[in-house]
C-alpha atoms as a PDB file:
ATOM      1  CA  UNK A   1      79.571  41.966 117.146  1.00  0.00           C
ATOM      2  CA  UNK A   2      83.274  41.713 115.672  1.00  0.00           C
ATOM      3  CA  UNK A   3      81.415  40.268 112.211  1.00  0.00           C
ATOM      4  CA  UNK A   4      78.781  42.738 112.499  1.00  0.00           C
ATOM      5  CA  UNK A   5      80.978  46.045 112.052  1.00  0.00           C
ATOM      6  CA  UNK A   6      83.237  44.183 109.697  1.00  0.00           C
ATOM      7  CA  UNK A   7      80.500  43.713 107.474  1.00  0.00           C
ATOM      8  CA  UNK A   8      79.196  47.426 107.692  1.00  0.00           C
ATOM      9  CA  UNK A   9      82.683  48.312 106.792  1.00  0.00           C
ATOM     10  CA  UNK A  10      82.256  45.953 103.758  1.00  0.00           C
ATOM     11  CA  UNK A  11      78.974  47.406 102.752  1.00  0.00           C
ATOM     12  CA  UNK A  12      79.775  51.143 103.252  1.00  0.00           C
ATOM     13  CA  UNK A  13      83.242  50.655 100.918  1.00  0.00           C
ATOM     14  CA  UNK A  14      81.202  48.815  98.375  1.00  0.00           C
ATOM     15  CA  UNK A  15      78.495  51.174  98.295  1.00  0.00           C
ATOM     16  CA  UNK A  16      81.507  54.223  98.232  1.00  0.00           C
ATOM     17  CA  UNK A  17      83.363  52.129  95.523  1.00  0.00           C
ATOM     18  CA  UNK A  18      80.131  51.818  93.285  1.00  0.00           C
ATOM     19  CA  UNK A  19      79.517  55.499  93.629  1.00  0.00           C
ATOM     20  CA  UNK A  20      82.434  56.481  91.982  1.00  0.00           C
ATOM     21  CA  UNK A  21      81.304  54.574  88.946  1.00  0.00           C
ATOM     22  CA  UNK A  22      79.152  56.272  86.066  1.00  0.00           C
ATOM     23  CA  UNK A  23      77.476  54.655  83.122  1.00  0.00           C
ATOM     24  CA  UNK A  24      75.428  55.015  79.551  1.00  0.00           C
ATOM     25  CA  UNK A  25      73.746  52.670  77.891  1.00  0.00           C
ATOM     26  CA  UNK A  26      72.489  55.217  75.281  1.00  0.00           C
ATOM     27  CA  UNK A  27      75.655  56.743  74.745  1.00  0.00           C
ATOM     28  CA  UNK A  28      75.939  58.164  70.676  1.00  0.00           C
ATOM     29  CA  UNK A  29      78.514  57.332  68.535  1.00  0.00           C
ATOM     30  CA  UNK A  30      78.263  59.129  65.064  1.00  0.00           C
ATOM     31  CA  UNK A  31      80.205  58.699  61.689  1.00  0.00           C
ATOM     32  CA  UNK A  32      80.551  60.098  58.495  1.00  0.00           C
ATOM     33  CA  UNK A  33      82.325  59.753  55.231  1.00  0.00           C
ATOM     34  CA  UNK A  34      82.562  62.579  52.804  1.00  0.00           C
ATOM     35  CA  UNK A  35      83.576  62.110  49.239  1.00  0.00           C
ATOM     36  CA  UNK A  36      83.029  64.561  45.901  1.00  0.00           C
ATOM     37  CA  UNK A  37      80.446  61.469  45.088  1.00  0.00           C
ATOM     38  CA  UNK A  38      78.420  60.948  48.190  1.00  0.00           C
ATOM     39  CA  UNK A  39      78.178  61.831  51.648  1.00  0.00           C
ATOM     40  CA  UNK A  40      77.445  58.632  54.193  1.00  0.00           C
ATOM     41  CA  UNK A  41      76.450  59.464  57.763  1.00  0.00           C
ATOM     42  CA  UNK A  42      75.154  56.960  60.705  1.00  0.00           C
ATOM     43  CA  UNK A  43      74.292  57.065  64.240  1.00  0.00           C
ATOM     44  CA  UNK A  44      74.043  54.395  66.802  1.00  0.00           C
ATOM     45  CA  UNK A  45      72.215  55.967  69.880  1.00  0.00           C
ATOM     46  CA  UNK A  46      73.047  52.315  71.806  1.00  0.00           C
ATOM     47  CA  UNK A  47      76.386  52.684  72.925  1.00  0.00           C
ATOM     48  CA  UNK A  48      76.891  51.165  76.555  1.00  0.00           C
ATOM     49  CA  UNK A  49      80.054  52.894  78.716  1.00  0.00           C
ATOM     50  CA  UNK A  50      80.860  53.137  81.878  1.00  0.00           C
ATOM     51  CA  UNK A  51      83.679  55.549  83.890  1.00  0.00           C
ATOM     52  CA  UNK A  52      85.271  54.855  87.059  1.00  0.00           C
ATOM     53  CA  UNK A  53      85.591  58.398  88.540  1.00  0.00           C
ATOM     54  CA  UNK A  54      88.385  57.126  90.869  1.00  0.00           C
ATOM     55  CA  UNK A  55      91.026  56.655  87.945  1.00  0.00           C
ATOM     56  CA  UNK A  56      89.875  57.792  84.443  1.00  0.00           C
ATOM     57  CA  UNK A  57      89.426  54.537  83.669  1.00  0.00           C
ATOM     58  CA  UNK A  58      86.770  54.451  80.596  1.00  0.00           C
ATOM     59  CA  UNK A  59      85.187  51.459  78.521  1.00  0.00           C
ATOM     60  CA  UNK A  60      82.871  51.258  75.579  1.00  0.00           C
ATOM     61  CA  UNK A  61      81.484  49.094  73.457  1.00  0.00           C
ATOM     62  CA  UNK A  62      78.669  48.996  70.653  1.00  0.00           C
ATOM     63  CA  UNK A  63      76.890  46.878  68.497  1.00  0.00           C
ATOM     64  CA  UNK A  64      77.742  47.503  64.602  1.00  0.00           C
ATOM     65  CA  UNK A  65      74.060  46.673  63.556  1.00  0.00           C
ATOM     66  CA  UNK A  66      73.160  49.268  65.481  1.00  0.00           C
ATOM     67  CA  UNK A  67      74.367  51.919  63.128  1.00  0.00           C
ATOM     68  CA  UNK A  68      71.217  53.598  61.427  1.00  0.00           C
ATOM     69  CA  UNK A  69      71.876  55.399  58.229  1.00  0.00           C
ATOM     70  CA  UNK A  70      69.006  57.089  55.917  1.00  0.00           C
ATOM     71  CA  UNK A  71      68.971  54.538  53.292  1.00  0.00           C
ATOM     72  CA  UNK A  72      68.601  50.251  54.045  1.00  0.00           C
ATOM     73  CA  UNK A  73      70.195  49.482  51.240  1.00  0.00           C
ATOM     74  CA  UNK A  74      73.357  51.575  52.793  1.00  0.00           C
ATOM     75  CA  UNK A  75      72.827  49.905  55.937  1.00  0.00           C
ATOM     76  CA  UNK A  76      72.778  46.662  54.390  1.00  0.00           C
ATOM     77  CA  UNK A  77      76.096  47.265  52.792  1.00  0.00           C
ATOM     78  CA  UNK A  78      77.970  48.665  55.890  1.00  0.00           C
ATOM     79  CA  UNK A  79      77.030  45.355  58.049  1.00  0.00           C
ATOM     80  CA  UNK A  80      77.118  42.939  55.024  1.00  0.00           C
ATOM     81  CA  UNK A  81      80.587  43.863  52.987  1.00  0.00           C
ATOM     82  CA  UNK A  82      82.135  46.064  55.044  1.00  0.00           C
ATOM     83  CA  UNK A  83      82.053  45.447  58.785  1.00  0.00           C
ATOM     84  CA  UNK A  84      81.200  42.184  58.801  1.00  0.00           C
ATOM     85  CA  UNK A  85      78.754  42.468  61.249  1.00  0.00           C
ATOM     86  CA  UNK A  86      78.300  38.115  61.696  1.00  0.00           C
ATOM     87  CA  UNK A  87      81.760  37.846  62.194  1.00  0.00           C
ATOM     88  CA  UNK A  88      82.556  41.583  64.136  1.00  0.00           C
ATOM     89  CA  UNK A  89      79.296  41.937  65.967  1.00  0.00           C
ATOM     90  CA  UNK A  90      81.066  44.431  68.595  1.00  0.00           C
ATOM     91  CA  UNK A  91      83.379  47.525  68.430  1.00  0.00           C
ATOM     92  CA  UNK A  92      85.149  48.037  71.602  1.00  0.00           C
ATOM     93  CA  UNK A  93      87.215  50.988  73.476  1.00  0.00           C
ATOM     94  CA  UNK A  94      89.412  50.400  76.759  1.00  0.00           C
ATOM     95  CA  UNK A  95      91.377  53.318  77.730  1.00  0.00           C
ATOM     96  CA  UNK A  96      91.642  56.162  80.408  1.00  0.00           C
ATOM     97  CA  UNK A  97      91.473  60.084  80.627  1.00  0.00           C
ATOM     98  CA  UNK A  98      94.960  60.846  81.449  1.00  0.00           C
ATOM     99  CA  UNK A  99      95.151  63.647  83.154  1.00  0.00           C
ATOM    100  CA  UNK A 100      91.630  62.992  85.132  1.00  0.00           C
ATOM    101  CA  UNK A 101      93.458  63.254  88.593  1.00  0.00           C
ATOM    102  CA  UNK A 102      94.287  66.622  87.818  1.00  0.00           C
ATOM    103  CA  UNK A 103      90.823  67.024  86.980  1.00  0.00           C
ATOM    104  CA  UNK A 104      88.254  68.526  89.974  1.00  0.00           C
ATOM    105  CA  UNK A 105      84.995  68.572  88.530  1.00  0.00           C
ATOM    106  CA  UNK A 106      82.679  71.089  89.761  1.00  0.00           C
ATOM    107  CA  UNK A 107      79.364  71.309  89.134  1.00  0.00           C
ATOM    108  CA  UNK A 108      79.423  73.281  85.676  1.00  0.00           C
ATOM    109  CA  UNK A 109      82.762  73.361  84.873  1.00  0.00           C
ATOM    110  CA  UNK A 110      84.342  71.935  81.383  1.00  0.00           C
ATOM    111  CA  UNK A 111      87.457  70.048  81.089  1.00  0.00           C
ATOM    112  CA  UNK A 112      89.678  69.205  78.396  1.00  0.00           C
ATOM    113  CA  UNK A 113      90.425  66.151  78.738  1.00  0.00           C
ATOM    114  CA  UNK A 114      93.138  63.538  76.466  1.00  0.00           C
ATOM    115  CA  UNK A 115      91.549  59.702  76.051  1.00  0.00           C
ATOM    116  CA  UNK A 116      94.297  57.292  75.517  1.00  0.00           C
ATOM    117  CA  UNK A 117      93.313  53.557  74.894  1.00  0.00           C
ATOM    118  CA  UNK A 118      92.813  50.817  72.701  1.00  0.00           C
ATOM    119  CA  UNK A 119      90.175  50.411  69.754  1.00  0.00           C
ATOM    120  CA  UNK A 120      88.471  47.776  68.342  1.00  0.00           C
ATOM    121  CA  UNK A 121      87.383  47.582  65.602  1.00  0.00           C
ATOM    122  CA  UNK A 122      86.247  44.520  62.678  1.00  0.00           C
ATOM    123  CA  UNK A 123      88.531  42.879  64.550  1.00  0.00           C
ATOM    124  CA  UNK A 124      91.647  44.727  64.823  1.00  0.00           C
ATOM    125  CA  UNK A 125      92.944  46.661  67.695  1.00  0.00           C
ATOM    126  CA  UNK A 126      94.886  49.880  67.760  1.00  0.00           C
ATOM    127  CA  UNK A 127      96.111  52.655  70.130  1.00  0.00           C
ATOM    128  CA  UNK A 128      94.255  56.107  69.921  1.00  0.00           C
ATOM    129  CA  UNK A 129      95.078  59.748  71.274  1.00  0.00           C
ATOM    130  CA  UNK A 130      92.022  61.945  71.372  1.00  0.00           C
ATOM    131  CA  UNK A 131      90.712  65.176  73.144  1.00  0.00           C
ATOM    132  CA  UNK A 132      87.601  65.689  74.323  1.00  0.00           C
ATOM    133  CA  UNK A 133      85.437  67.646  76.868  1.00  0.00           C
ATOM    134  CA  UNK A 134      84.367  66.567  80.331  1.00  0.00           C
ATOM    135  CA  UNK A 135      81.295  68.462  82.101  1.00  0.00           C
ATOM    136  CA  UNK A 136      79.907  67.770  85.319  1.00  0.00           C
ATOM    137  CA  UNK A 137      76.074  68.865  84.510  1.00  0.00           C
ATOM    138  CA  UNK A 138      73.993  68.642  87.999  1.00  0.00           C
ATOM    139  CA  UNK A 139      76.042  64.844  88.973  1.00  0.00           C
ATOM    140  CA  UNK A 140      75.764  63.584  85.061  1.00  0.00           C
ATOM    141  CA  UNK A 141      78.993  63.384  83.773  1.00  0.00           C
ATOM    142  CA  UNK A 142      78.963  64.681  79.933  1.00  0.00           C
ATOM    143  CA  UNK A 143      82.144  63.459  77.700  1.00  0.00           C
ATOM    144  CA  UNK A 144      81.973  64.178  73.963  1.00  0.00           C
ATOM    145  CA  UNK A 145      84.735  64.326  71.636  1.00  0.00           C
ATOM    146  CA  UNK A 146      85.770  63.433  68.415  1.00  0.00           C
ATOM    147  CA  UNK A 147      88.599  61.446  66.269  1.00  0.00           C
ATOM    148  CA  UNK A 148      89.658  60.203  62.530  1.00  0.00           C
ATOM    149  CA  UNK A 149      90.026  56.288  61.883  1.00  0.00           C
ATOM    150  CA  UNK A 150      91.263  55.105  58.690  1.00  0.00           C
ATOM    151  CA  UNK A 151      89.394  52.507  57.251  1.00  0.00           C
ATOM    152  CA  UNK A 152      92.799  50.473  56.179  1.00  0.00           C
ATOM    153  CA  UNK A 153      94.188  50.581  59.656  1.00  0.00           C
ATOM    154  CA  UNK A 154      90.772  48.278  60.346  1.00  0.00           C
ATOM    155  CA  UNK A 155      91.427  45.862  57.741  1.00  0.00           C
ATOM    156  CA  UNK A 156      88.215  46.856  55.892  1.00  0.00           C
ATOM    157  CA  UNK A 157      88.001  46.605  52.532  1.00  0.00           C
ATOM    158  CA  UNK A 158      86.320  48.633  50.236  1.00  0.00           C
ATOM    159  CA  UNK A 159      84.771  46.559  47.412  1.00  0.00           C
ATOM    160  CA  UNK A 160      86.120  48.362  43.545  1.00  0.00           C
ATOM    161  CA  UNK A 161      82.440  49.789  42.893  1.00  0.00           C
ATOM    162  CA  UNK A 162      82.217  51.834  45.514  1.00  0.00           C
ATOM    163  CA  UNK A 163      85.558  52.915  46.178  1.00  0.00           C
ATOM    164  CA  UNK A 164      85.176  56.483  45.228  1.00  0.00           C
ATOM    165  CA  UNK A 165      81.752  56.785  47.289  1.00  0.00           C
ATOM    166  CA  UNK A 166      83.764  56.062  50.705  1.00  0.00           C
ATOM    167  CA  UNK A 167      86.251  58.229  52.401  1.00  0.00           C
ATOM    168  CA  UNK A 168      89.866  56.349  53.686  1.00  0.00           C
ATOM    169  CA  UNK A 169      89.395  58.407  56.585  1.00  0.00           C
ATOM    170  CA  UNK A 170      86.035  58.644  58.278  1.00  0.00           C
ATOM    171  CA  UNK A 171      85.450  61.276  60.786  1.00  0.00           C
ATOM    172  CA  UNK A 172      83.339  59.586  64.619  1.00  0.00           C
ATOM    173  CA  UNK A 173      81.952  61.596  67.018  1.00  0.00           C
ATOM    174  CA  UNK A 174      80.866  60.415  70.621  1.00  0.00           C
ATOM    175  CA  UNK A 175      78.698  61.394  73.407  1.00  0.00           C
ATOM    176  CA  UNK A 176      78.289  59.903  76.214  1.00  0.00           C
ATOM    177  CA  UNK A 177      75.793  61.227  79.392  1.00  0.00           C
ATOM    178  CA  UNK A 178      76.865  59.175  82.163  1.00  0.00           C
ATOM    179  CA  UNK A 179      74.532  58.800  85.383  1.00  0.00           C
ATOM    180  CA  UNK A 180      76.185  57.690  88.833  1.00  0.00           C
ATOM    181  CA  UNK A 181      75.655  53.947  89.324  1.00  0.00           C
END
């Protein structure tokens, strides 16, 4: 009997742990590039995260090849000479909302919220600061915001023909809808 409620105990904490977990795996994570020569946008509607609603913690991660853009042959360069997509296959994010225990989500209410954590990207990682907005929308957790990389801080290099079509800094949105676990 002693085993018995010891392992309802388990059950009912690891069914109350996994509740406080929520998750994507069509999160989108946008980019663009804006020069006086060309504009360069992609999406990649593929991005897997996951929030633990207990501490803030958040993690991310894509594919690169998953980035569409509206011409191949742009594609084609982004994975080929720029990413590296063979060798960088992944860009990750581990981090935390910081002030998410001050947070008490509501259904329908909008939080600013500050991501701090570490991104990684063709290989290099680096601390980011970013804001964003939080919204509880009937028990699906909605986080979008929005941030500047610079494409030297990545170690990718931008081949001396196409220089002036690609912005140093690119400009990446994200949106995730996250459903309990």
């Amino acid at each position: 009997m002693k085993k018995l409620g010891i392992l309802l105990i388990m059950l009912v904490i690891s069914q109350h742990m996994q509740a406080q977990r929520y998750m994507t795996q069509n999160g989108v994570i946008s980019f663009f590039s804006s020069t006086p020569v060309e504009d360069i946008e992609a999406v990649n509607n593929q991005v897997s995260a996951v929030l633990n609603a207990e501490n803030g913690e958040i993690a991310a991660v894509l594919l690169m090849k998953a980035f569409s853009f509206e011409k191949a042959l742009m594609q084609e360069h982004f994975n080929e000479k720029f990413v590296e997509s063979e060798k960088y296959p992944k860009s990750t994010f581990k981090g935390r909302l910081e002030n998410f225990s001050e947070i008490q989500l509501k259904k329908g209410d909008e939080e600013e919220v500050v991501i701090k954590g570490s991104l990684t990207i063709h290989g290099v990682t680096k601390d980011i600061e970013v804001k964003g907005e939080l919204f509880n929308d009937n028990g699906i957790i909605d986080l979008q915001f929005a941030f500047q990389v610079q494409v030297a801080d990545y170690n990718i290099e931008i081949p001396g023909p196409v220089k002036e079509k690609i912005a140093k800094t690119i400009d990446i949105d994200a949106h995730f809808k996250m459903n309990k676990m």
